[in-house]
Protein backbone atom coordinates (compact mmCIF):
# COMPACT_ATOMS: atom_id res chain seq x y z
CA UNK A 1 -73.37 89.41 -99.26
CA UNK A 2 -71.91 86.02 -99.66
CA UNK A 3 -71.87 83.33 -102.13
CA UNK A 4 -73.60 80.74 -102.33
CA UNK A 5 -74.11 77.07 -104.34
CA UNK A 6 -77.14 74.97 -104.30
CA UNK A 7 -76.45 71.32 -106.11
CA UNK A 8 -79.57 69.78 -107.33
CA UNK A 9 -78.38 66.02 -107.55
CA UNK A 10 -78.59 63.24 -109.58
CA UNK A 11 -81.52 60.72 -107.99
CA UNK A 12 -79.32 57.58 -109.59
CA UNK A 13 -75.93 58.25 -108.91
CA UNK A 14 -76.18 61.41 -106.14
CA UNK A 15 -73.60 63.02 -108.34
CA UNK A 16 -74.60 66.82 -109.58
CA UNK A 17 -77.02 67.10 -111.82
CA UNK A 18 -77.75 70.88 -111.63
CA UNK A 19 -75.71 74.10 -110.09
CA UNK A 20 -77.22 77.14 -108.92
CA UNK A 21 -75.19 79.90 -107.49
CA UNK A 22 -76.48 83.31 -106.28
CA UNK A 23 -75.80 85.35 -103.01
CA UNK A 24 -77.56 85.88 -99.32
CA UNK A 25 -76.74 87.72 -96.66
CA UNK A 26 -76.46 84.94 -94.23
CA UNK A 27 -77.14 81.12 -93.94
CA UNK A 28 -81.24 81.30 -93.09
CA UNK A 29 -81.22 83.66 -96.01
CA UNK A 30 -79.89 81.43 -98.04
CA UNK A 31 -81.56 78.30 -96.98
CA UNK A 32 -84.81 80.27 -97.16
CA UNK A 33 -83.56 81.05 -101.14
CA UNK A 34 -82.92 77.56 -101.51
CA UNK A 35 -86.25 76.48 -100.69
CA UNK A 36 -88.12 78.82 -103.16
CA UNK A 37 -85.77 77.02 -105.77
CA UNK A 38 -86.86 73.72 -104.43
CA UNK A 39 -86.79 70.61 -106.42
CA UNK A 40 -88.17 66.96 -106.56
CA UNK A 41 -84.79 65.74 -106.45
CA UNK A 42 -82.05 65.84 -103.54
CA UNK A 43 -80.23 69.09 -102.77
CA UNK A 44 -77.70 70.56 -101.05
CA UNK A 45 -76.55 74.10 -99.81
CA UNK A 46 -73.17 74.84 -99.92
CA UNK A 47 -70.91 78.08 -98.70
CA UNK A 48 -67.25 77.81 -99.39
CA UNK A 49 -66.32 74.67 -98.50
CA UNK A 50 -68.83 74.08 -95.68
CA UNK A 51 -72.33 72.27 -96.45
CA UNK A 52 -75.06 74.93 -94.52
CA UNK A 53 -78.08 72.53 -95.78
CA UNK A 54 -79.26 69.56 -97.67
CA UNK A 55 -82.90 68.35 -98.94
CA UNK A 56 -83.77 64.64 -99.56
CA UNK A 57 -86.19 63.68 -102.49
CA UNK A 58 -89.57 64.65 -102.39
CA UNK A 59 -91.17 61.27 -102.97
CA UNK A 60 -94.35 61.84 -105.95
CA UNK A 61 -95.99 58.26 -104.51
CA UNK A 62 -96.93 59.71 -101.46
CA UNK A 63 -99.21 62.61 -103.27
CA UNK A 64 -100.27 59.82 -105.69
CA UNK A 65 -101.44 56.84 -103.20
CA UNK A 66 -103.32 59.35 -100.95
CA UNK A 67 -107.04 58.24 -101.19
CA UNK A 68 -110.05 60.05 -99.82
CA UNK A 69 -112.09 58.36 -97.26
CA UNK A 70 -114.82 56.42 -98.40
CA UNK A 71 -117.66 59.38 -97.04
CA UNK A 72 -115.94 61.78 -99.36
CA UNK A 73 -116.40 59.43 -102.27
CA UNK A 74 -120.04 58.71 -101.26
CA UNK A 75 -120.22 62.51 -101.18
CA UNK A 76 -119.03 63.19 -104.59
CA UNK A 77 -120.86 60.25 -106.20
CA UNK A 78 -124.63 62.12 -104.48
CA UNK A 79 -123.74 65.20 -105.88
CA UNK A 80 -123.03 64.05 -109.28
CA UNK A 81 -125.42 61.95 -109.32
């Protein structure tokens, strides 16, 4: 088993906001870890002094500005009404 560090950082400045260590028994374990830890905010998977992985933001607007075509609101708007 080998240590590991996953940074969560720091959406203004990219500095560390957030340090998680645990162990894995390899790199896809680890990066597999990582992603079950996942985080809005830019990450990145480090072992030693090597960086095995990194994550950019997840961007909320995208989720947000997603708008159903206009049958599906016609669609809702017979049902309810």
């Amino acid at each position: 088993m080998q240590l590991y560090r996953l940074y969560i950082l720091n959406s203004r400045n990219g500095r560390i906001a957030h340090e998680r260590h645990f162990v894995a028994k390899d790199d896809a374990t680890a990066i597999w870890i990582a992603e079950g830890i996942r985080h809005s905010r830019a990450m990145e998977l480090w072992h030693g002094g090597s960086k095995i992985h990194a994550w950019e933001a997840l961007s909320l607007r995208v989720a947000r500005s997603a708008t159903p075509p206009e049958e599906s609101i016609q669609i809702i708007q017979t049902i309810v009404n």
